[in-house]
PDB file of N, CA and C in Angstrom:
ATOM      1  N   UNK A   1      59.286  96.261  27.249  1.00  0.00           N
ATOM      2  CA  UNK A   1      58.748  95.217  28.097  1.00  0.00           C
ATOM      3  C   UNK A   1      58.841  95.688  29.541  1.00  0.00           C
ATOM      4  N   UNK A   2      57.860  95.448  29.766  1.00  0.00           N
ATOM      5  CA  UNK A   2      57.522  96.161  31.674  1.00  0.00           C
ATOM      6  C   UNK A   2      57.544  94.798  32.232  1.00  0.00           C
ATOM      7  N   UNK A   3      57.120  95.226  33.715  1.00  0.00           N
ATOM      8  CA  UNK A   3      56.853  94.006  34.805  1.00  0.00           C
ATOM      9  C   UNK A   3      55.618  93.475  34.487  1.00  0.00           C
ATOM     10  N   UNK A   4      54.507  94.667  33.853  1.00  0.00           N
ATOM     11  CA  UNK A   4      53.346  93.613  33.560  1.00  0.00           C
ATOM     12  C   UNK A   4      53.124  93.323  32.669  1.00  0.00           C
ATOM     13  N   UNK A   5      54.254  92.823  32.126  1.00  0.00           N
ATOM     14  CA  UNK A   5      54.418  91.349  31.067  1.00  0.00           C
ATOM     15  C   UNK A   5      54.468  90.412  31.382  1.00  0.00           C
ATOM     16  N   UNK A   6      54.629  90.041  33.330  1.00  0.00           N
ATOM     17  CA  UNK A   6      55.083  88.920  33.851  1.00  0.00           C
ATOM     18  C   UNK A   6      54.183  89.065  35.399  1.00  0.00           C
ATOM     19  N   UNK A   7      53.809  87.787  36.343  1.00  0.00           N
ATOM     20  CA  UNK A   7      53.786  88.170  37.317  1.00  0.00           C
ATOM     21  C   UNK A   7      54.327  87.504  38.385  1.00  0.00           C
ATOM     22  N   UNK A   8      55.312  88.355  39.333  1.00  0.00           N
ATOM     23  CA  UNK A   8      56.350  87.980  39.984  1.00  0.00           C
ATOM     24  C   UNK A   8      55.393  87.360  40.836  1.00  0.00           C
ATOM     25  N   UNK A   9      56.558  85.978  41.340  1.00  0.00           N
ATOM     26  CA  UNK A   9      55.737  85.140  42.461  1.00  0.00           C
ATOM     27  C   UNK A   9      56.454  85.755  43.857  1.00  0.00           C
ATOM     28  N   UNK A  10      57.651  85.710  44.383  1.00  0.00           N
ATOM     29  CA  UNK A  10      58.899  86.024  44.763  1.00  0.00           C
ATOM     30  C   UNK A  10      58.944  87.265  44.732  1.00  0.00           C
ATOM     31  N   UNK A  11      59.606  88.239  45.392  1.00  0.00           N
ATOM     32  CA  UNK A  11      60.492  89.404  45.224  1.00  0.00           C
ATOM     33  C   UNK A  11      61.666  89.091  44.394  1.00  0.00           C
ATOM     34  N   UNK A  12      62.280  89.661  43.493  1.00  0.00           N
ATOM     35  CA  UNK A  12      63.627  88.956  42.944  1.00  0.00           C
ATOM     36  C   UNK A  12      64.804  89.368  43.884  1.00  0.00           C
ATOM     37  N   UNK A  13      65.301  88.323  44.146  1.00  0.00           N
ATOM     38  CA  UNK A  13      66.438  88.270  44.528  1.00  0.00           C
ATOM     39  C   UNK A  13      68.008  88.492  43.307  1.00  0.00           C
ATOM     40  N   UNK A  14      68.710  88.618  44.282  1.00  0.00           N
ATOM     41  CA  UNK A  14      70.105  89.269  43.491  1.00  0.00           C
ATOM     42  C   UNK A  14      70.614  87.680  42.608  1.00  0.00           C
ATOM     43  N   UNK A  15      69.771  86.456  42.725  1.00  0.00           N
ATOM     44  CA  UNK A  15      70.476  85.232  41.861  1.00  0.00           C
ATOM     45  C   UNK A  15      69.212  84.595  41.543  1.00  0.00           C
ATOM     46  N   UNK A  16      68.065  85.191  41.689  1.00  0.00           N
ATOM     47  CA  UNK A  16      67.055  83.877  41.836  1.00  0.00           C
ATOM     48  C   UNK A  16      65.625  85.153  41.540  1.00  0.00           C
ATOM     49  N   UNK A  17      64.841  84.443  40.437  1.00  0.00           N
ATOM     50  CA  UNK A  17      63.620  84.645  40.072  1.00  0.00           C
ATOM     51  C   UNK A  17      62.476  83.885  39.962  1.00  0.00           C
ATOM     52  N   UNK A  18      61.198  84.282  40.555  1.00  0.00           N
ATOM     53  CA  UNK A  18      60.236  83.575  40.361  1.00  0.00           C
ATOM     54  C   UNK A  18      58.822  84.208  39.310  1.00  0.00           C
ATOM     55  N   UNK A  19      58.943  83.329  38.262  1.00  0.00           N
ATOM     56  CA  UNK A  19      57.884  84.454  37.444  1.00  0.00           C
ATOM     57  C   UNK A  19      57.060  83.789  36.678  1.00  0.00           C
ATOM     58  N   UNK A  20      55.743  83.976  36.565  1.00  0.00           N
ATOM     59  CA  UNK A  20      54.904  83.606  35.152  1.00  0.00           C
ATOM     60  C   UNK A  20      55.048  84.626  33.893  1.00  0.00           C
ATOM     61  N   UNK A  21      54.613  84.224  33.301  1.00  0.00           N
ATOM     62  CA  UNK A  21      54.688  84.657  31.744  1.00  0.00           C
ATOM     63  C   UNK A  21      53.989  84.136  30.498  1.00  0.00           C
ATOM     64  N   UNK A  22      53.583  84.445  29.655  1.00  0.00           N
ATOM     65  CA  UNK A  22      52.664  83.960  28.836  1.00  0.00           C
ATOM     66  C   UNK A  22      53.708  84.089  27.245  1.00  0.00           C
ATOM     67  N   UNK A  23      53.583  82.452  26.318  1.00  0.00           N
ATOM     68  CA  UNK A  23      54.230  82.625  25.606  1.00  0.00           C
ATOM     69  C   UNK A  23      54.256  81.156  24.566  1.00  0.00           C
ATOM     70  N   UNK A  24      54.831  81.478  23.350  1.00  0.00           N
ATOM     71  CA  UNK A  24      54.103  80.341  22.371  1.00  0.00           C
ATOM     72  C   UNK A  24      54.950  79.305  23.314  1.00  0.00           C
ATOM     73  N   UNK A  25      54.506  77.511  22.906  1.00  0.00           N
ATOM     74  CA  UNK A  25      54.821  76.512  23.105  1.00  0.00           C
ATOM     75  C   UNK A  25      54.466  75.572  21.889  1.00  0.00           C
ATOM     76  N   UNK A  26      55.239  74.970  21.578  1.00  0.00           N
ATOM     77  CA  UNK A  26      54.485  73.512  20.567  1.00  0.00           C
ATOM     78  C   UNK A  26      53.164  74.151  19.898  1.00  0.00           C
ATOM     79  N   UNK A  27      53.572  75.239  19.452  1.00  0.00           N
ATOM     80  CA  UNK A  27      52.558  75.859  18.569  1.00  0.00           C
ATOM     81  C   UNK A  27      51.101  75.920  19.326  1.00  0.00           C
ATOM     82  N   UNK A  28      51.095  76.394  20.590  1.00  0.00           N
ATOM     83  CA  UNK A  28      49.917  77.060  21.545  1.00  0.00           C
ATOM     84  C   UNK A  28      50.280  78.070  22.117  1.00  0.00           C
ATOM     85  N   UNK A  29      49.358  79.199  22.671  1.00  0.00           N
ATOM     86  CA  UNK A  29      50.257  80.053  24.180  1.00  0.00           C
ATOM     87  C   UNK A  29      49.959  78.803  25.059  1.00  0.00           C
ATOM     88  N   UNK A  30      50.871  79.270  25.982  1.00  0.00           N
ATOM     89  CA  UNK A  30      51.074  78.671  27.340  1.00  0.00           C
ATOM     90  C   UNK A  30      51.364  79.559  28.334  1.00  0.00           C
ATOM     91  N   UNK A  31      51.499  79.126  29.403  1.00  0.00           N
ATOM     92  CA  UNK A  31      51.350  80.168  30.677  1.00  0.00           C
ATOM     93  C   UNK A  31      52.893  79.263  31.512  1.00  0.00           C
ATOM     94  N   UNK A  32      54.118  79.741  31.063  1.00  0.00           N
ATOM     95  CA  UNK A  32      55.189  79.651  32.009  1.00  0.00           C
ATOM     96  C   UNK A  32      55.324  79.569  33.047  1.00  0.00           C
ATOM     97  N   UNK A  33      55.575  78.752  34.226  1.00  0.00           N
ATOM     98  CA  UNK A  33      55.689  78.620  35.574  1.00  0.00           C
ATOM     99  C   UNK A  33      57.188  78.933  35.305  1.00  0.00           C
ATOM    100  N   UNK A  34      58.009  79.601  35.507  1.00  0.00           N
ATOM    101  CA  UNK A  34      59.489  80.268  35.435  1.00  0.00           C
ATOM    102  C   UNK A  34      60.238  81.043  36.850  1.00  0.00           C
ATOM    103  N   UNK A  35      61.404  79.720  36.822  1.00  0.00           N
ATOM    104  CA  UNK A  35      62.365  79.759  37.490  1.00  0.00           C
ATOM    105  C   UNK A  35      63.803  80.519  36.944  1.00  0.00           C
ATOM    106  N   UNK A  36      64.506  81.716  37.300  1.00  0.00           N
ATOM    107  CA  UNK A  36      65.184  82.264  36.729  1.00  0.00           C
ATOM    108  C   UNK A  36      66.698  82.297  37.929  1.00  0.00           C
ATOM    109  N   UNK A  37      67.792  81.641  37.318  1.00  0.00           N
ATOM    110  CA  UNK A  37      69.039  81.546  38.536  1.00  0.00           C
ATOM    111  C   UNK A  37      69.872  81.833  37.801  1.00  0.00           C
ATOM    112  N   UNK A  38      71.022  82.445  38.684  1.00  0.00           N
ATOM    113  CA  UNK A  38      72.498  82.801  37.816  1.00  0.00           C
ATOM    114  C   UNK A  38      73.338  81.430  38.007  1.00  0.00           C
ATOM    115  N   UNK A  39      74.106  81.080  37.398  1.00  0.00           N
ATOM    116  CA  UNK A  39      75.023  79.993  37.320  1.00  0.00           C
ATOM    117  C   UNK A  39      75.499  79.810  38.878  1.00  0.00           C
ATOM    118  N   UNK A  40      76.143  80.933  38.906  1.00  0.00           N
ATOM    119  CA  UNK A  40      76.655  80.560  40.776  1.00  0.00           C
ATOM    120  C   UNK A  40      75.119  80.436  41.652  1.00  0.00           C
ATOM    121  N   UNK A  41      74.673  80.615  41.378  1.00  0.00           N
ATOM    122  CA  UNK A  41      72.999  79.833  42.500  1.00  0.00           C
ATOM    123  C   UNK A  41      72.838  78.453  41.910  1.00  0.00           C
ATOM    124  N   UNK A  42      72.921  78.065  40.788  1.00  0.00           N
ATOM    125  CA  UNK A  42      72.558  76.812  40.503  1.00  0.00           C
ATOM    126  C   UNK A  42      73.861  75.828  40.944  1.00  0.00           C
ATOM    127  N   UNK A  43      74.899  76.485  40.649  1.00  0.00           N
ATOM    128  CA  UNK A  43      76.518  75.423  41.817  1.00  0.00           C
ATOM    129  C   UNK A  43      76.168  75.549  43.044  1.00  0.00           C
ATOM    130  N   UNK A  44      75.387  76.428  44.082  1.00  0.00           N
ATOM    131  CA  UNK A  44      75.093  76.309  45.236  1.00  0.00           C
ATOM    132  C   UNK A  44      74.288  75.427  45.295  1.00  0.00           C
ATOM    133  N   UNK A  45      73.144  75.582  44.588  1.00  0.00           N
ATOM    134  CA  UNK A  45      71.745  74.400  44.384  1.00  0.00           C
ATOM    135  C   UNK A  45      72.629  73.041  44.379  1.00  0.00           C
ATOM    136  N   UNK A  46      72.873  72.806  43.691  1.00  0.00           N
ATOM    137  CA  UNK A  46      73.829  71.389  43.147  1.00  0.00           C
ATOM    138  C   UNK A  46      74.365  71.171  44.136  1.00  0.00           C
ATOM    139  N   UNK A  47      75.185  72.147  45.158  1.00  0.00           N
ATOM    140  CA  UNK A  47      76.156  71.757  46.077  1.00  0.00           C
ATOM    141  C   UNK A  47      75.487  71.334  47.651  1.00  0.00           C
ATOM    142  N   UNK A  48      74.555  72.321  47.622  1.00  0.00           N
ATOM    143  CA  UNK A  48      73.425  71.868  49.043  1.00  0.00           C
ATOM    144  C   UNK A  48      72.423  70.589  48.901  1.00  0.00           C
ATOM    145  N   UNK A  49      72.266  70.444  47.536  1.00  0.00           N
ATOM    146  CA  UNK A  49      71.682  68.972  47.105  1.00  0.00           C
ATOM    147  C   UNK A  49      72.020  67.670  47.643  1.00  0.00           C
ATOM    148  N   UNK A  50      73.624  67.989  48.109  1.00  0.00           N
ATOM    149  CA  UNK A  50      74.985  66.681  47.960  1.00  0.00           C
ATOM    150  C   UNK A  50      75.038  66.264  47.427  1.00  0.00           C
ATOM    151  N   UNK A  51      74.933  67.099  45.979  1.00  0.00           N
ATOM    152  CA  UNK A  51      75.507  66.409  44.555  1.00  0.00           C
ATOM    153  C   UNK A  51      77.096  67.170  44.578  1.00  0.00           C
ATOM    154  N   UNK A  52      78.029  65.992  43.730  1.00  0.00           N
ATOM    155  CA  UNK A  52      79.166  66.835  43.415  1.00  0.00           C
ATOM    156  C   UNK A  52      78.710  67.800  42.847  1.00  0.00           C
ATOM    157  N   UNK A  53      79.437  69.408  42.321  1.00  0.00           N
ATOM    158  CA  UNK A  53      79.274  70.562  42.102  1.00  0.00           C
ATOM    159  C   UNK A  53      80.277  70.233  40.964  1.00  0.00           C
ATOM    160  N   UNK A  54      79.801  70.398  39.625  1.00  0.00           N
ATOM    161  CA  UNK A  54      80.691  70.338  38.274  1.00  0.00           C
ATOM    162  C   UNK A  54      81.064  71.604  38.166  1.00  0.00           C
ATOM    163  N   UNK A  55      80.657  72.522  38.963  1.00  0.00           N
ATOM    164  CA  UNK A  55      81.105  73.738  37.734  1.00  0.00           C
ATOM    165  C   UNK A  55      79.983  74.078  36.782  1.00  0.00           C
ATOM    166  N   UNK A  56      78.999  74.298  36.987  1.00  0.00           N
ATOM    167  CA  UNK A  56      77.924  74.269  36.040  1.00  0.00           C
ATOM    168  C   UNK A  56      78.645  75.531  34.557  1.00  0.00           C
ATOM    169  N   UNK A  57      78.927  74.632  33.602  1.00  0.00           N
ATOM    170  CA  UNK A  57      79.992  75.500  33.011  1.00  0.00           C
ATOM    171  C   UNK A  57      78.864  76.014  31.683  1.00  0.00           C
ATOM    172  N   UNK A  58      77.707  75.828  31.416  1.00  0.00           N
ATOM    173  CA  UNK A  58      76.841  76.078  30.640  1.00  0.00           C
ATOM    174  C   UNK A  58      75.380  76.587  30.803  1.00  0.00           C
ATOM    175  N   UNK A  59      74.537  77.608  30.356  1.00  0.00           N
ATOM    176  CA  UNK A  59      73.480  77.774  30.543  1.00  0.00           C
ATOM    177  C   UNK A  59      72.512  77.104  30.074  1.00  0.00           C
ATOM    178  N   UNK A  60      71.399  77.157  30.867  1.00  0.00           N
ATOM    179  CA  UNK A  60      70.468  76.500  30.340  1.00  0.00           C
ATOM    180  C   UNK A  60      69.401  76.832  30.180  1.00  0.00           C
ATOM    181  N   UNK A  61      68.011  75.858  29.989  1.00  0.00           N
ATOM    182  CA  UNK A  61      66.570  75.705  29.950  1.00  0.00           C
ATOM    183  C   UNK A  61      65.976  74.265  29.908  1.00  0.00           C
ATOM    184  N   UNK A  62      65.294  74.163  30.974  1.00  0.00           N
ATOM    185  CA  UNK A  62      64.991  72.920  31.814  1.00  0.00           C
ATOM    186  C   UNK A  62      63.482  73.527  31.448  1.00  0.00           C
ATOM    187  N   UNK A  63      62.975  72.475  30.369  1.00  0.00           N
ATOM    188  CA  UNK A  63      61.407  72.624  30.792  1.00  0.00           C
ATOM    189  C   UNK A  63      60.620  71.332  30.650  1.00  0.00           C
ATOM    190  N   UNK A  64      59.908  71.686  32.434  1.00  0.00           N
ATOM    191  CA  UNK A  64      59.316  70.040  32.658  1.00  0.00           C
ATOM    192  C   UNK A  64      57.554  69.935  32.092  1.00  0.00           C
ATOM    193  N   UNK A  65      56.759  69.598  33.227  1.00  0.00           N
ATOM    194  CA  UNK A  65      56.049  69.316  32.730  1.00  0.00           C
ATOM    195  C   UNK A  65      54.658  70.362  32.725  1.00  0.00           C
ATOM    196  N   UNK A  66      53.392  70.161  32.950  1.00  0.00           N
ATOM    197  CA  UNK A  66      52.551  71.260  32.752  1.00  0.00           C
ATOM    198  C   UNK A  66      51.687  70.654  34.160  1.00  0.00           C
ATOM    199  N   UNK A  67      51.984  71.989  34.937  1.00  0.00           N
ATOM    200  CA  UNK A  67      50.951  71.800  35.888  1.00  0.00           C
ATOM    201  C   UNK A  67      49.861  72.907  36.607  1.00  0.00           C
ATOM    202  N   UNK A  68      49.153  72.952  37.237  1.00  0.00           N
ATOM    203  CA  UNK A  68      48.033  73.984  37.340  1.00  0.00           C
ATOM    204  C   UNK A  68      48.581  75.260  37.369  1.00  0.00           C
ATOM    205  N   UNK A  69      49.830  75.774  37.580  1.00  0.00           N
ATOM    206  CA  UNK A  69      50.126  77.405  37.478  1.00  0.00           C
ATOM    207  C   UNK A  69      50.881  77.402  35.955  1.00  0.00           C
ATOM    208  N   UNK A  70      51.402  76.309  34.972  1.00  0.00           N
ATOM    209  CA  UNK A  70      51.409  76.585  34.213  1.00  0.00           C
ATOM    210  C   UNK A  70      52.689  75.438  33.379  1.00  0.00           C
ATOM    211  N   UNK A  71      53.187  75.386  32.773  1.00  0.00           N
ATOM    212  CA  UNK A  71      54.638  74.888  32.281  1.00  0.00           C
ATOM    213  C   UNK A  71      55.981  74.996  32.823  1.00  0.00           C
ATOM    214  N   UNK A  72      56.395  73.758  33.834  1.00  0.00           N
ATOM    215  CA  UNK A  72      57.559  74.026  34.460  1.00  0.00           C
ATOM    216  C   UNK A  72      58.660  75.033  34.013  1.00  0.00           C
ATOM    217  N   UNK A  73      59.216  76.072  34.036  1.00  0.00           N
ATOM    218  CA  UNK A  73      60.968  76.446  33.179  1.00  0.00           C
ATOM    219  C   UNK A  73      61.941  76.629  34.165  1.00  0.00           C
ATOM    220  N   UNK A  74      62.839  76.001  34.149  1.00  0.00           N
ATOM    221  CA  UNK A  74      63.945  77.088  34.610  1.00  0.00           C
ATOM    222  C   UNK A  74      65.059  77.057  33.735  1.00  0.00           C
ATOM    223  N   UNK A  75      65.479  78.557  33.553  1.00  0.00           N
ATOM    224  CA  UNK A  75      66.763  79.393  32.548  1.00  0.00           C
ATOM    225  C   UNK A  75      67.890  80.016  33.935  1.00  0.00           C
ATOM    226  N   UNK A  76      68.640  78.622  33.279  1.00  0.00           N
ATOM    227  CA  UNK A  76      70.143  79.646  34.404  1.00  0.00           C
ATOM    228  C   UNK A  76      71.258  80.531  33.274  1.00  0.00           C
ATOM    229  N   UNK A  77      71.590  81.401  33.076  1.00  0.00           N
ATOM    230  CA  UNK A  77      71.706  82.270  32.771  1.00  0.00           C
ATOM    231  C   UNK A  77      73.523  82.995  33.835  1.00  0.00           C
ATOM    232  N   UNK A  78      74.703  83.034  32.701  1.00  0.00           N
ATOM    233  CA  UNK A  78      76.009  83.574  33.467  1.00  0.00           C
ATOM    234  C   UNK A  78      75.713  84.505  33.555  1.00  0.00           C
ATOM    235  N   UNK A  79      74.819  85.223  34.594  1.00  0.00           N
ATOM    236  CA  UNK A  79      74.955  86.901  34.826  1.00  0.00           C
ATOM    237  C   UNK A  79      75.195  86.967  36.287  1.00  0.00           C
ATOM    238  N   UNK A  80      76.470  88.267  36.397  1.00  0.00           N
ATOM    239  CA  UNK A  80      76.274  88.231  37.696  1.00  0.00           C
ATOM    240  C   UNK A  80      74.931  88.751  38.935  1.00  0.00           C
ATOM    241  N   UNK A  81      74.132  88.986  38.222  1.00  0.00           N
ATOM    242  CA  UNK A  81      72.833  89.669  39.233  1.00  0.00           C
ATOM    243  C   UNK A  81      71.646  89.466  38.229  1.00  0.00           C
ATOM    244  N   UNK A  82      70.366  88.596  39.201  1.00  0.00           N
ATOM    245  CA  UNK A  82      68.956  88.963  38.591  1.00  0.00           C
ATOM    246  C   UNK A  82      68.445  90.608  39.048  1.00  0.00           C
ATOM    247  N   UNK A  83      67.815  90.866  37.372  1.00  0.00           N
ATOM    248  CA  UNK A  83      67.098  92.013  37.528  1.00  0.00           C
ATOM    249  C   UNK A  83      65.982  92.195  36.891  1.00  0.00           C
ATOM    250  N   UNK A  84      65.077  92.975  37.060  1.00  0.00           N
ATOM    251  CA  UNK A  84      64.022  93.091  35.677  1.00  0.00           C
ATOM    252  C   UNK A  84      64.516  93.310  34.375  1.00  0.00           C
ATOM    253  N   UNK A  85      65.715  93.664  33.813  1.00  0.00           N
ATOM    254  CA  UNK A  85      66.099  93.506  32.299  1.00  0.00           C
ATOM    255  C   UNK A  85      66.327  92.334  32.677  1.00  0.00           C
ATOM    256  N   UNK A  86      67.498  91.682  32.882  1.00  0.00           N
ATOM    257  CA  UNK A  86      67.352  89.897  32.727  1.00  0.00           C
ATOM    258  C   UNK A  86      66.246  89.404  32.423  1.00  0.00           C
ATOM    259  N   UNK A  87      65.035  89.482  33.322  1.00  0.00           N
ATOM    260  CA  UNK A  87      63.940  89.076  33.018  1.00  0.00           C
ATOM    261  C   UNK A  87      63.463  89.151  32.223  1.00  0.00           C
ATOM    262  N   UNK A  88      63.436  90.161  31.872  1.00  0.00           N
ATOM    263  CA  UNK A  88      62.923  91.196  30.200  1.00  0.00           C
ATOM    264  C   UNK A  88      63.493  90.227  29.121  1.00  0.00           C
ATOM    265  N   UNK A  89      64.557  89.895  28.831  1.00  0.00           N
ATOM    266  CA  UNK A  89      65.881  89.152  28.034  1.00  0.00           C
ATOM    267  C   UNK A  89      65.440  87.926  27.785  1.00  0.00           C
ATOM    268  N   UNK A  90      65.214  87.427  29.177  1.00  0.00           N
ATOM    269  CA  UNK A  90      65.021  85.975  29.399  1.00  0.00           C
ATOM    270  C   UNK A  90      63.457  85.761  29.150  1.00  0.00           C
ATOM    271  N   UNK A  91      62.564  86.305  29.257  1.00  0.00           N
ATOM    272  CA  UNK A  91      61.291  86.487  28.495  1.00  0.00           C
ATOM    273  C   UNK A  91      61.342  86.398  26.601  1.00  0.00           C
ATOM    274  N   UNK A  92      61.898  87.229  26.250  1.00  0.00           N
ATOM    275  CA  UNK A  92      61.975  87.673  25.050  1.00  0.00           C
ATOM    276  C   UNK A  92      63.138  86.021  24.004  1.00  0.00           C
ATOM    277  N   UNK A  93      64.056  85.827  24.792  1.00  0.00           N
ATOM    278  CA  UNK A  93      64.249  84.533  24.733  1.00  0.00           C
ATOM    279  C   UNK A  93      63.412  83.656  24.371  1.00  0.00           C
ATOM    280  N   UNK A  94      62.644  83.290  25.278  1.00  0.00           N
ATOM    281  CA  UNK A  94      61.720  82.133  25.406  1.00  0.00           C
ATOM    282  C   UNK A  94      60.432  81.993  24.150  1.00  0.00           C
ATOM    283  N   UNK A  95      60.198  83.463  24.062  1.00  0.00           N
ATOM    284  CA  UNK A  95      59.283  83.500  23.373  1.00  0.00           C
ATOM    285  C   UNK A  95      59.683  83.346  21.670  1.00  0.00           C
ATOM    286  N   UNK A  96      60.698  83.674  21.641  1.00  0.00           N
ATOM    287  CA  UNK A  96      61.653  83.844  20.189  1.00  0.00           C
ATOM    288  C   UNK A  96      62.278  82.484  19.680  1.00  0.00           C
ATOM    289  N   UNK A  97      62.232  81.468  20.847  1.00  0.00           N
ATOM    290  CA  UNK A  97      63.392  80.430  20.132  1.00  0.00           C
ATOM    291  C   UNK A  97      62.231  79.287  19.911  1.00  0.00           C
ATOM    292  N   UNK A  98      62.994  78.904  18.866  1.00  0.00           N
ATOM    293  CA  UNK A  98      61.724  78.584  17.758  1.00  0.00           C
ATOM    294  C   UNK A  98      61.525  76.596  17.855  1.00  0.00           C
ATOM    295  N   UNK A  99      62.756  76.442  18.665  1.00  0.00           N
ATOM    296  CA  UNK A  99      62.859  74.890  18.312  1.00  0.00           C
ATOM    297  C   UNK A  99      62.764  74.273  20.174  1.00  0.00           C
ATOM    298  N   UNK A 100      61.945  75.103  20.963  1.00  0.00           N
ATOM    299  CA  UNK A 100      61.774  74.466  22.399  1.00  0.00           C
ATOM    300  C   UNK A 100      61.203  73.433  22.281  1.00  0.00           C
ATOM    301  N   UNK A 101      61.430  72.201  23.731  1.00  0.00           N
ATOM    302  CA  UNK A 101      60.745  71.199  23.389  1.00  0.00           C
ATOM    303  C   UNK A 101      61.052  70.869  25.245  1.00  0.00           C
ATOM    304  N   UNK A 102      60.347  69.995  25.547  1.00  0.00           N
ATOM    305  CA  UNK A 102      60.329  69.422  26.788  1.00  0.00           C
ATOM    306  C   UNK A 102      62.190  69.061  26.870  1.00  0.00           C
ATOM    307  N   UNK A 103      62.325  68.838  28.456  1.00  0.00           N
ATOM    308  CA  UNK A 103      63.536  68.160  28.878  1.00  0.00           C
ATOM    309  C   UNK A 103      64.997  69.192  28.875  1.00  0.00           C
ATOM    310  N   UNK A 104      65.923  69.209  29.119  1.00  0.00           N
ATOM    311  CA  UNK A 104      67.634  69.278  29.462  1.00  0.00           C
ATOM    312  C   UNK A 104      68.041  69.923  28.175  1.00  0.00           C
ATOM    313  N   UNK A 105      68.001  71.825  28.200  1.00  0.00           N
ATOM    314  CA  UNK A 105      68.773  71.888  27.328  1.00  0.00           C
ATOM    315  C   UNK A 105      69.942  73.188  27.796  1.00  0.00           C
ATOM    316  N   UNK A 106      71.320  72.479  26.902  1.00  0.00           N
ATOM    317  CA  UNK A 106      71.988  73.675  27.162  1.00  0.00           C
ATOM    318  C   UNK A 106      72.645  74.361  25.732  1.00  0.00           C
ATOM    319  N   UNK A 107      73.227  75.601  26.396  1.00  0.00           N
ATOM    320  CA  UNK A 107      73.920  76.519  25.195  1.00  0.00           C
ATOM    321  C   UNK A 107      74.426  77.101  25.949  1.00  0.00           C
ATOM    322  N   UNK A 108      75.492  77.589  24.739  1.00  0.00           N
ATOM    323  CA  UNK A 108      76.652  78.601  24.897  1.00  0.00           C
ATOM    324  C   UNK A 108      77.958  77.931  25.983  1.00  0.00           C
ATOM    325  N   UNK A 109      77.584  76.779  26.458  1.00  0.00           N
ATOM    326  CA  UNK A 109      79.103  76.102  27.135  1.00  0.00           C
ATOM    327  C   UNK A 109      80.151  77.100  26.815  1.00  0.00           C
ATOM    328  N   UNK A 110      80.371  77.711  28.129  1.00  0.00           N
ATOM    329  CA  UNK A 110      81.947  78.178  28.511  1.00  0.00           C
ATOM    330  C   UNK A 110      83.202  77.811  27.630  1.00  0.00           C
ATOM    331  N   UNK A 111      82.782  76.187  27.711  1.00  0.00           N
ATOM    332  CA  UNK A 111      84.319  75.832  27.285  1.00  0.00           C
ATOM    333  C   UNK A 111      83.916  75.385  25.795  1.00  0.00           C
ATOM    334  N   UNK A 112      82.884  75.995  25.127  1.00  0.00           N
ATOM    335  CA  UNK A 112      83.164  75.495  23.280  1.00  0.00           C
ATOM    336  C   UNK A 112      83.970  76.712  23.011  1.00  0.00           C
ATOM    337  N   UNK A 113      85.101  76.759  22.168  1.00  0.00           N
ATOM    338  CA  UNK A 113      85.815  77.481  21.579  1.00  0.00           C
ATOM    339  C   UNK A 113      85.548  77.455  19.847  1.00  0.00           C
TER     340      UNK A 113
END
């Protein structure tokens, strides 16, 4: 998987990605509008918001609604640095998991033992 699998909106930054991507949905392609943050950017997000800051102790995938560049996403992701493999990962993700659906989801919580 290369870069032109995707096309960057953004330069990537060391916590923060901006990317389209093309990939099944509710049994169609769709065209991803994709937001890509590491956990510590999304506790900053949260914290410059003036929301309390929980600790964002879980990753996620937030996907909203569909608008002219494509299907809201954002995947926050515990890595310490965005890169084009992340991206690569987090692409290959999206396209693979079989039970997506609109709205608030998380996995892998820190604290399930």
């Amino acid at each position: 998987m290369s870069a032109e699998d995707y096309d960057l909106l953004i330069p990537i930054e060391k916590t923060r990605a901006r990317f389209r991507f093309n990939g099944p949905f509710l049994g169609q392609e769709v065209t991803w509008d994709a937001e890509l943050l590491t956990l510590a950017a999304m506790n900053e997000q949260l914290g410059l918001a003036g929301k309390p800051v929980p600790e964002y102790s879980a990753r996620s995938i937030d996907i909203g609604s569909e608008g002219p560049k494509g299907i809201e996403l954002r995947v926050v992701l515990n890595v310490d640095e965005i890169n084009e493999t992340v991206i690569a990962k987090t692409m290959i993700m999206i396209r693979h998991y079989r039970f997506l659906s609109p709205g608030h989801h998380e996995f892998g919580r820190d604290d399930c033992k």
